[in-house]
C-alpha atoms as a PDB file:
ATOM      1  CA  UNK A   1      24.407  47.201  58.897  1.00  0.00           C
ATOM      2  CA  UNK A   2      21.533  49.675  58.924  1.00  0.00           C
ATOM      3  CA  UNK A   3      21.928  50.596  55.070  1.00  0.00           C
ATOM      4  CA  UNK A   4      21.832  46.330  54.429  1.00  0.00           C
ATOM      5  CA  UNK A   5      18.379  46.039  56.425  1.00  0.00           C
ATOM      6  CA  UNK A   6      16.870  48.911  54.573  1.00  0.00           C
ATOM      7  CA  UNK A   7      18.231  47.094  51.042  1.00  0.00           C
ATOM      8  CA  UNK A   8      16.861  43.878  51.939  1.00  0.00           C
ATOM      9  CA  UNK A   9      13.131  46.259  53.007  1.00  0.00           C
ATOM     10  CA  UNK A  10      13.143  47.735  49.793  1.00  0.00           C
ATOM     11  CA  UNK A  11      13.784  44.430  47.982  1.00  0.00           C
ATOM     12  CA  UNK A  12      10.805  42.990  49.367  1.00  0.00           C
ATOM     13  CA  UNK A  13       9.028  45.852  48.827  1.00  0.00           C
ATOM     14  CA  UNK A  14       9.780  45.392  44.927  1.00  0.00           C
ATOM     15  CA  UNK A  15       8.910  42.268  44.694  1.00  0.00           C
ATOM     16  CA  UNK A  16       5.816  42.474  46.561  1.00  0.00           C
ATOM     17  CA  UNK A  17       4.928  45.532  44.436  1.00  0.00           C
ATOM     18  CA  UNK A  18       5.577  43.450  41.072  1.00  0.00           C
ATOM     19  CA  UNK A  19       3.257  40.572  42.580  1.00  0.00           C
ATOM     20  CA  UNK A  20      -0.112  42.890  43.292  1.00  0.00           C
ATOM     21  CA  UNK A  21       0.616  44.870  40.245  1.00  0.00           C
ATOM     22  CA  UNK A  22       1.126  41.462  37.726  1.00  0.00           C
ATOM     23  CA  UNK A  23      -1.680  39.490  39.452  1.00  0.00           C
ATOM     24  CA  UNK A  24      -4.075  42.248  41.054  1.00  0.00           C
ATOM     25  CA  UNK A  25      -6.842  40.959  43.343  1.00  0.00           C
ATOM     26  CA  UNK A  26     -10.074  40.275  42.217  1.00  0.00           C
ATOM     27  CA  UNK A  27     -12.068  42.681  44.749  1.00  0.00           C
ATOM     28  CA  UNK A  28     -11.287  43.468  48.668  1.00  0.00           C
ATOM     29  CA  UNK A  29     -13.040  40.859  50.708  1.00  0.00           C
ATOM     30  CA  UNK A  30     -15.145  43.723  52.385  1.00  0.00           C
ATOM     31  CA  UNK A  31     -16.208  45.239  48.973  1.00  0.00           C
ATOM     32  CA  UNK A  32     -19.862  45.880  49.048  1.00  0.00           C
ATOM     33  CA  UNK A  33     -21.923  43.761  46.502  1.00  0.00           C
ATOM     34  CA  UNK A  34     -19.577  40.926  46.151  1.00  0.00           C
ATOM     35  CA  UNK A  35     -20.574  37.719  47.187  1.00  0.00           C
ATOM     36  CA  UNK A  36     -18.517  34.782  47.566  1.00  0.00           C
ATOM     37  CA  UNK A  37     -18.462  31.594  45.354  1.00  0.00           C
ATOM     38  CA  UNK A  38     -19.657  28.562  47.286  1.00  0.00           C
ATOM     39  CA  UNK A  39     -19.011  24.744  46.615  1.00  0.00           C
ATOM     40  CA  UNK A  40     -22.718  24.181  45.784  1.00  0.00           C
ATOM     41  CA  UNK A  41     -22.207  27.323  42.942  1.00  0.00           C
ATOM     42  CA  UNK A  42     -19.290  25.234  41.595  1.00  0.00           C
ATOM     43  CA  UNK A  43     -21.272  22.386  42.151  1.00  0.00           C
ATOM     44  CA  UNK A  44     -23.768  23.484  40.121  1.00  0.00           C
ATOM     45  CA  UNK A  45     -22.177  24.820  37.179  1.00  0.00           C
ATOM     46  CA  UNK A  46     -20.214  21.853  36.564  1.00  0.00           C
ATOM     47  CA  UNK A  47     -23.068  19.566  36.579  1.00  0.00           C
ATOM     48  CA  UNK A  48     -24.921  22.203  34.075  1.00  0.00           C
ATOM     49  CA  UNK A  49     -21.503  21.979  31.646  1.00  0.00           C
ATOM     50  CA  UNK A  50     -21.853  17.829  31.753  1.00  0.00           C
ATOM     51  CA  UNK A  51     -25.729  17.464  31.375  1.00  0.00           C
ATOM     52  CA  UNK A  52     -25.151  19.904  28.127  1.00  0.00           C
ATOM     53  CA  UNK A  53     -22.305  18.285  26.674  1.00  0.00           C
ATOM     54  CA  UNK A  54     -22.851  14.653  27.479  1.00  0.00           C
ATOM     55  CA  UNK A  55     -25.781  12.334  26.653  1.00  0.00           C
ATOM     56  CA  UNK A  56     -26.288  12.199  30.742  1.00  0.00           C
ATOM     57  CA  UNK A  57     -29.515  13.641  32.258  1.00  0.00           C
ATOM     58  CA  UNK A  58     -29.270  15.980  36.204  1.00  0.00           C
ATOM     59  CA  UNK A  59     -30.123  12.425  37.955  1.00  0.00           C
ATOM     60  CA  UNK A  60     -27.121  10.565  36.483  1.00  0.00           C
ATOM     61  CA  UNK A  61     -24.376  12.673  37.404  1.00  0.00           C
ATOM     62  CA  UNK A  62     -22.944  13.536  40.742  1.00  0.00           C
ATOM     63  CA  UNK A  63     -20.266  16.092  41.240  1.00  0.00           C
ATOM     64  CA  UNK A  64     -18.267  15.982  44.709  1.00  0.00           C
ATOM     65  CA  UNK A  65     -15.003  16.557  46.542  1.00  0.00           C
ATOM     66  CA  UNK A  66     -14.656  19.912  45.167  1.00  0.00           C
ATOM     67  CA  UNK A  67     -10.668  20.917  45.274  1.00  0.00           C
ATOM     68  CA  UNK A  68     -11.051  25.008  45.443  1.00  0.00           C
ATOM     69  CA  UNK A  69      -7.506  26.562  46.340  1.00  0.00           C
ATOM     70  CA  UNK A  70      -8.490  29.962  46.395  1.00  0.00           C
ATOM     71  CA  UNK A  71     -11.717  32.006  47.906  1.00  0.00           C
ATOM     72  CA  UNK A  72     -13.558  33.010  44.639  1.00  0.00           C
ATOM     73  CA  UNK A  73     -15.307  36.708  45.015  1.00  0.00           C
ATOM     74  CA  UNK A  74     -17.512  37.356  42.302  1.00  0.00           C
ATOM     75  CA  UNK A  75     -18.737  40.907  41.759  1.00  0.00           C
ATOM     76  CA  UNK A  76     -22.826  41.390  40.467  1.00  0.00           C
ATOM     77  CA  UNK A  77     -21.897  42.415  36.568  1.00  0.00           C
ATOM     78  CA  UNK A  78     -19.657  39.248  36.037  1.00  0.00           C
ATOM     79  CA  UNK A  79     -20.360  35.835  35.118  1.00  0.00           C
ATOM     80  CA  UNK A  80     -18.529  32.267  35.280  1.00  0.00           C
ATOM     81  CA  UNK A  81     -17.723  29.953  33.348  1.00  0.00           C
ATOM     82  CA  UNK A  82     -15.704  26.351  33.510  1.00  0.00           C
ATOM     83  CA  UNK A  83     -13.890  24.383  31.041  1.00  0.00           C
ATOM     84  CA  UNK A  84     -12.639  20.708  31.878  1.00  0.00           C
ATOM     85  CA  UNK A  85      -8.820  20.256  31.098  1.00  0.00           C
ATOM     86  CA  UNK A  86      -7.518  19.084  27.708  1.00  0.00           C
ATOM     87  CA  UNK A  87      -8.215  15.490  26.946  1.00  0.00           C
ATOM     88  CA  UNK A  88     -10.286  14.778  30.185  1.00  0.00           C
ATOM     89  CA  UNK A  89     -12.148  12.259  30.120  1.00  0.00           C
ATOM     90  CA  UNK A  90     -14.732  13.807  32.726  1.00  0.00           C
ATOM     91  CA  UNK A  91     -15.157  10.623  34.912  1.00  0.00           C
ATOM     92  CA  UNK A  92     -13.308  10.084  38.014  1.00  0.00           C
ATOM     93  CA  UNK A  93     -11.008  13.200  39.362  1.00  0.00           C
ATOM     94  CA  UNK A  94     -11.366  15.817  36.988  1.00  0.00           C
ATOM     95  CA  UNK A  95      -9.539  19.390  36.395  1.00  0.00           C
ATOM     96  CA  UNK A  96     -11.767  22.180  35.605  1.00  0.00           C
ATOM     97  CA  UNK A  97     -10.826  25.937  34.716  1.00  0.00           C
ATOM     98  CA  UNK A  98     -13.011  28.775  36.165  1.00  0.00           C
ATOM     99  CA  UNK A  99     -13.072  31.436  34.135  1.00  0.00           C
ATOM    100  CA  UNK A 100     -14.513  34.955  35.839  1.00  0.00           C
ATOM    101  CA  UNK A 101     -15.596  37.307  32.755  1.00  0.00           C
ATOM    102  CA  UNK A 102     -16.623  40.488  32.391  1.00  0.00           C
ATOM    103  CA  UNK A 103     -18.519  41.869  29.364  1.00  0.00           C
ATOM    104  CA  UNK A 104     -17.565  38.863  27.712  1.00  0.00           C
ATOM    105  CA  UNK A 105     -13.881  38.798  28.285  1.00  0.00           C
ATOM    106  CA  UNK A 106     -11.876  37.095  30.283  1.00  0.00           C
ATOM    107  CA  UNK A 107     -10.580  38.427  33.366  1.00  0.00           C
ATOM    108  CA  UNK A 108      -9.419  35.704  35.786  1.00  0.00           C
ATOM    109  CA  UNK A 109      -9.250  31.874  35.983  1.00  0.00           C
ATOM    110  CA  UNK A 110      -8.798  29.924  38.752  1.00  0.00           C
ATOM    111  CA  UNK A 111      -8.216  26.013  38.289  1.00  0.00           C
ATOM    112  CA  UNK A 112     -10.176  23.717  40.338  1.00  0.00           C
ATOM    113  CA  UNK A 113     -10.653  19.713  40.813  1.00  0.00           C
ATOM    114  CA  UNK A 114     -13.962  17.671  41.106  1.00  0.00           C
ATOM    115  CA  UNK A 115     -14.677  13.690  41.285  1.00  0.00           C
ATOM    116  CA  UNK A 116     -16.910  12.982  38.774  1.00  0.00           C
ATOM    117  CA  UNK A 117     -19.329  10.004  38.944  1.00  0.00           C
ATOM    118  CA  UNK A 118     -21.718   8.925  36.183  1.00  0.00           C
ATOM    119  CA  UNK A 119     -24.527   6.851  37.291  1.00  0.00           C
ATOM    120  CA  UNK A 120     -25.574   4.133  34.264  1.00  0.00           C
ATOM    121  CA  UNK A 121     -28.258   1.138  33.662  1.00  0.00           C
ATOM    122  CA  UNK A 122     -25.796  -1.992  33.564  1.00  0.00           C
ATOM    123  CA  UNK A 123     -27.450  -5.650  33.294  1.00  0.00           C
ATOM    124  CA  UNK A 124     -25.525  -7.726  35.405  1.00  0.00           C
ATOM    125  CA  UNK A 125     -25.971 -11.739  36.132  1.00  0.00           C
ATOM    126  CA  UNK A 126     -28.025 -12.650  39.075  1.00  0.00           C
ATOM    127  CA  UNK A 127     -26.451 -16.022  39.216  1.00  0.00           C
ATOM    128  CA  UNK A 128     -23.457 -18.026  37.707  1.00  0.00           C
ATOM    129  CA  UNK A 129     -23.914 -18.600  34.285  1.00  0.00           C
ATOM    130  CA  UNK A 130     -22.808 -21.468  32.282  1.00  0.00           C
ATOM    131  CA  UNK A 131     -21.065 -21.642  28.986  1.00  0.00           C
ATOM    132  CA  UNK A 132     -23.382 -21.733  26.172  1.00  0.00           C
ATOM    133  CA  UNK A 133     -26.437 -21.354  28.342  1.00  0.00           C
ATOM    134  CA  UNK A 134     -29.325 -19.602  26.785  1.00  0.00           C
ATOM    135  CA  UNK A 135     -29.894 -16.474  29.345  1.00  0.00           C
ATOM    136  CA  UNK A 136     -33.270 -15.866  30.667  1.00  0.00           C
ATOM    137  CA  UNK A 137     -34.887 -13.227  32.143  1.00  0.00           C
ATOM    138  CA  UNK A 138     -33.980 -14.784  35.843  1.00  0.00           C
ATOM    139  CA  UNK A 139     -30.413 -14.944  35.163  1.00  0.00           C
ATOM    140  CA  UNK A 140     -29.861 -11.421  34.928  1.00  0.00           C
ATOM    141  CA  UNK A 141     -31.320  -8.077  36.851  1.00  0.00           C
ATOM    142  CA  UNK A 142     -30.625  -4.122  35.871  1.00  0.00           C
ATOM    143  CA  UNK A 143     -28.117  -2.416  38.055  1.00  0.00           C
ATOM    144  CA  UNK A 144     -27.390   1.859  38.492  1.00  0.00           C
ATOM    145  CA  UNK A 145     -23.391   1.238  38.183  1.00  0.00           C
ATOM    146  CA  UNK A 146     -20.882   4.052  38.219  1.00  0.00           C
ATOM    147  CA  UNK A 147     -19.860   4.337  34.552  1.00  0.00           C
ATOM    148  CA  UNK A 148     -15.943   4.576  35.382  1.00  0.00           C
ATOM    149  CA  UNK A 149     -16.206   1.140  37.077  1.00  0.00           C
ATOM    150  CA  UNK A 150     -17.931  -0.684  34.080  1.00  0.00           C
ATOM    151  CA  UNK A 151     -16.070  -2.674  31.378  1.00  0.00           C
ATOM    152  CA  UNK A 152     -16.314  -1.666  27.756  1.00  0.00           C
ATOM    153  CA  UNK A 153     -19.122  -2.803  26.349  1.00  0.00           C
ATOM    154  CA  UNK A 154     -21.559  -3.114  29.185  1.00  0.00           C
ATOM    155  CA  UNK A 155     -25.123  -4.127  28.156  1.00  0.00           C
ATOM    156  CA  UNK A 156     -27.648  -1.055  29.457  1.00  0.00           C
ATOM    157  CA  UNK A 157     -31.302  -2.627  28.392  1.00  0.00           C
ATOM    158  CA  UNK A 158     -31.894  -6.511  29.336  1.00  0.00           C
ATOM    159  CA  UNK A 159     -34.002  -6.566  25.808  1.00  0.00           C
ATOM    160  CA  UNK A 160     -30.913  -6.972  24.502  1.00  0.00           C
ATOM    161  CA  UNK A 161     -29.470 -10.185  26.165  1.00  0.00           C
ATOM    162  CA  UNK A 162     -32.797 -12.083  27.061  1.00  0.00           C
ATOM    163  CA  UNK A 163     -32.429 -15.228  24.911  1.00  0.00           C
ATOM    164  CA  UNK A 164     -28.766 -14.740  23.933  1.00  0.00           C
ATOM    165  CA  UNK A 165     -26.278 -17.681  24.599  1.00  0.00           C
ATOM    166  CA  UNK A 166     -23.676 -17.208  26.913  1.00  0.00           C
ATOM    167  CA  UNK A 167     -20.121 -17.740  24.903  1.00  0.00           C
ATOM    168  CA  UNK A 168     -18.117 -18.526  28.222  1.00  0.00           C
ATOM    169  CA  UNK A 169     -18.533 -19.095  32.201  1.00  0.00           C
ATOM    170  CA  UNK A 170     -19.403 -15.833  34.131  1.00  0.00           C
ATOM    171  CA  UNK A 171     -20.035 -15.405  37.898  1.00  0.00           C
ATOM    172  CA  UNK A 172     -22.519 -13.547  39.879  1.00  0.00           C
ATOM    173  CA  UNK A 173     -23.627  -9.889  39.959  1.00  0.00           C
ATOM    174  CA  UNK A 174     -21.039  -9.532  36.961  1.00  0.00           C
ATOM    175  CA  UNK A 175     -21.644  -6.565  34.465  1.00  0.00           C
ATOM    176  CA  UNK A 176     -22.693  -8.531  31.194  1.00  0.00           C
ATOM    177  CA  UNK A 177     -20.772  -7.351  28.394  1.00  0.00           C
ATOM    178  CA  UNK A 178     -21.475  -7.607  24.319  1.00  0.00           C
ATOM    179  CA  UNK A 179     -18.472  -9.968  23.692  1.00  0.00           C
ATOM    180  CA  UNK A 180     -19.716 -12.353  26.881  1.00  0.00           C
ATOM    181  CA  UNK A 181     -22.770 -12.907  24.564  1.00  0.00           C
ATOM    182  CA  UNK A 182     -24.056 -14.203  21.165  1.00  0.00           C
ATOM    183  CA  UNK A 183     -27.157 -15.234  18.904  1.00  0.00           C
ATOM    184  CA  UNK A 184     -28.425 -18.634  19.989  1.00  0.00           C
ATOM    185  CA  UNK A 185     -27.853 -21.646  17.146  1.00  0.00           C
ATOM    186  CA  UNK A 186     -30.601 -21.849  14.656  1.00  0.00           C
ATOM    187  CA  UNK A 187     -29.618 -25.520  14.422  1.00  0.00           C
ATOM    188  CA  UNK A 188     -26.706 -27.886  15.903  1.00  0.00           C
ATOM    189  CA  UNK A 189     -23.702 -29.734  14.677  1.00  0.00           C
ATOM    190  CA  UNK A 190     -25.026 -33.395  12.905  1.00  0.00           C
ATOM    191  CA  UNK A 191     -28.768 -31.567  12.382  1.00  0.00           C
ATOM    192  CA  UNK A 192     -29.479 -32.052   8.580  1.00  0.00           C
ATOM    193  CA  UNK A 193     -29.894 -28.569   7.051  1.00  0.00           C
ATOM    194  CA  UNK A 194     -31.251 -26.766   3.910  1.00  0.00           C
ATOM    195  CA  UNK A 195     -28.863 -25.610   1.445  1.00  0.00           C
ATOM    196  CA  UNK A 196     -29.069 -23.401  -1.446  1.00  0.00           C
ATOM    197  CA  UNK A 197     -26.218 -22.936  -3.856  1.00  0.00           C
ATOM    198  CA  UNK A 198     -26.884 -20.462  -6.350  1.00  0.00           C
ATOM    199  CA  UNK A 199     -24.374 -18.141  -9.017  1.00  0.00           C
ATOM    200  CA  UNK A 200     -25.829 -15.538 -10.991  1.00  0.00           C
ATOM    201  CA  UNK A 201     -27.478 -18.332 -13.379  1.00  0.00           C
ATOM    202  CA  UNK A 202     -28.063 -21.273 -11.958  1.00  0.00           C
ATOM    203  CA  UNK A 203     -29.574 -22.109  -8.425  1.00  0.00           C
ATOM    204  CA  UNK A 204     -29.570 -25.388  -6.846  1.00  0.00           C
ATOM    205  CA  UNK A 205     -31.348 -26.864  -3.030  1.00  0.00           C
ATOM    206  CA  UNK A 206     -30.129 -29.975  -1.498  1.00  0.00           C
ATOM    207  CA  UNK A 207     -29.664 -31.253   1.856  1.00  0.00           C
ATOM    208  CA  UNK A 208     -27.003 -31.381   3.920  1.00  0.00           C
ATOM    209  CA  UNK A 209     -25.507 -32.215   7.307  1.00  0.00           C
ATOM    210  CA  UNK A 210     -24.104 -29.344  10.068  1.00  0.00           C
ATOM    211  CA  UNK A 211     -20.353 -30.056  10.573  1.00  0.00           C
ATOM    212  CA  UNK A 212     -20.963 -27.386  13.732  1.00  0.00           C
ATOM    213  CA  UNK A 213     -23.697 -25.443  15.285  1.00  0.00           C
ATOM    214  CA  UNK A 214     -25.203 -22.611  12.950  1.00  0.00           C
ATOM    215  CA  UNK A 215     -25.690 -18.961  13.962  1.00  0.00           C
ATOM    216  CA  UNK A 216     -27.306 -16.534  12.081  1.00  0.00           C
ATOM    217  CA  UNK A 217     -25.430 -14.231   9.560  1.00  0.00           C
ATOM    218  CA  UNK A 218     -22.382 -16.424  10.306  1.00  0.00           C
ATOM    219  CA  UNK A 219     -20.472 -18.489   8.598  1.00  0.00           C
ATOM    220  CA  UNK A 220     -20.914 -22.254   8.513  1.00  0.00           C
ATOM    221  CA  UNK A 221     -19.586 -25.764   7.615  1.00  0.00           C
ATOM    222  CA  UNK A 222     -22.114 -28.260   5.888  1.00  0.00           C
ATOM    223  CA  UNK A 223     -21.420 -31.668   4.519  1.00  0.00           C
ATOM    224  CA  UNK A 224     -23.140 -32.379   1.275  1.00  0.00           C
ATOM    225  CA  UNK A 225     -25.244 -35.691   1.467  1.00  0.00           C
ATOM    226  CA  UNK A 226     -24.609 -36.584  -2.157  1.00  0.00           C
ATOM    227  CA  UNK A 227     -21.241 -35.636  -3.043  1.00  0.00           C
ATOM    228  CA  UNK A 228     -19.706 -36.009   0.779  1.00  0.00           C
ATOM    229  CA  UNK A 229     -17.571 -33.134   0.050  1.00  0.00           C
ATOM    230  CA  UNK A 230     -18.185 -30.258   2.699  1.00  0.00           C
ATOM    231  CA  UNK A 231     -19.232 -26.761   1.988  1.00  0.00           C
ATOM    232  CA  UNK A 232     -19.062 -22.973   2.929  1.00  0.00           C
ATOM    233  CA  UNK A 233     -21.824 -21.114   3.425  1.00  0.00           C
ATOM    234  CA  UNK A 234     -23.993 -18.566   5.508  1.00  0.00           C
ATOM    235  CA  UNK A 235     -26.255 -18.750   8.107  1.00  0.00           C
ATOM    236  CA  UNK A 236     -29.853 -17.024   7.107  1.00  0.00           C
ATOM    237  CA  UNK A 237     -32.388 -15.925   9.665  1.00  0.00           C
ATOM    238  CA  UNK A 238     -34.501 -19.023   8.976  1.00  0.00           C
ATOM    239  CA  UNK A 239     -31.910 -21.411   9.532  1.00  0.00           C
ATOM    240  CA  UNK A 240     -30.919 -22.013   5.669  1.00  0.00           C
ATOM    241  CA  UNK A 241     -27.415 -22.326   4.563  1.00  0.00           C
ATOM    242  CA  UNK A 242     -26.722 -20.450   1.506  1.00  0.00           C
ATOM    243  CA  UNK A 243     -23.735 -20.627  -0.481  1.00  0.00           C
ATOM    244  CA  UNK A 244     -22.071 -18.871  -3.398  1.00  0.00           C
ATOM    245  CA  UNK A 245     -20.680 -20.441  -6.207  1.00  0.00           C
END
């Protein structure tokens, strides 16, 4: 019985041996000069990795709910490092690798976890909105959003909606987006409208009449007065229809 306790001892002794000799500590917590990483250090040099390698300025990004599993000793000659994980798409709960080098090289990495929130300028509708209503700078009001919460496509500078026409029904303090939007008619369905039909020899204007509404740079249905036969053509910016023979 003794000779089976002192086996199982020395087992555990081996194994214990292979484990500090395979994956030796960093330093001894008492070691003199070595300070300890903090959550604001991590903190910090994850939000200096995503204001240099995303279009996001210090005030637009918040880093919390830092997931450390270890305590991190870091002795005065090394530095640190972290990486995100493969494919993240560093919003929302995000995996990070710290890497603790020496001279350059790599000596240990711990893995560590971080909610990531990016703060944006989203336009969103300060009332209900109608279909085809013509938006106005009352109907809408800029709005810091958290970028993982927005739909593709949000709208970030009201310039860019003011005067638009809505293309369906949207409800209030919604996130505009650039599908829920579009160029406002030049002219309407029965208005009579300019049309020049030209090839690369001949070019002839007539007059016609809007089988629907016209939008600029789009195509467009026109009834020709004299011949009654309709017509395909394109929208220009001054409301002429222009079509290619």
């Amino acid at each position: 019985m003794k000779l089976y306790n002192i086996g199982i001892k020395g087992i555990i002794c081996s194994v214990l041996w292979i484990i500090i000799f395979f994956n030796p500590p960093m330093v001894f917590s008492n070691a003199e000069g070595y300070r300890t990483l903090t959550v604001t250090d991590i903190e910090g040099v994850i939000k200096g990795y995503l204001i240099e390698n995303t279009p996001y300025g210090s005030e637009q990004i918040r880093v919390q709910n830092i997931n450390m599993s270890d305590s991190i000793l870091l002795s005065p000659e090394w530095d640190y490092e972290v990486m995100p994980a493969p494919k993240s798409q560093l919003t929302g709960r995000t995996a990070f690798s710290l890497n603790i080098k020496s001279d350059g090289r790599n000596i240990q990495t711990y893995w560590i976890s971080a909610n990531i929130e990016i703060l944006v300028d989203a336009v969103m509708t300060s009332r209900t909105l109608k279909d085809r209503q013509i938006i106005s700078e009352d109907d809408i009001y800029l709005s810091k959003k958290i970028l993982s919460e927005l739909p593709a496509g949000y709208v970030s500078d009201v310039k860019d909606i003011i005067g638009k026409r809505t293309k369906r029904f949207t409800g209030i303090n919604r996130p505009i987006t650039e599908d829920m939007v579009e160029e406002p008619p030049l002219f309407k369905r029965g208005d009579k409208v300019f049309v020049i039909a030209e090839s690369d020899t001949l070019k002839v204007t007539t007059v016609g009449i809007a089988s629907e509404d016209g939008i600029k740079g789009r195509p467009v249905k026109v009834l020709n007065i004299q011949s009654k036969k309709e017509v395909f053509g394109e929208v220009m910016e001054d409301g002429i229809v222009k079509v290619r023979w």
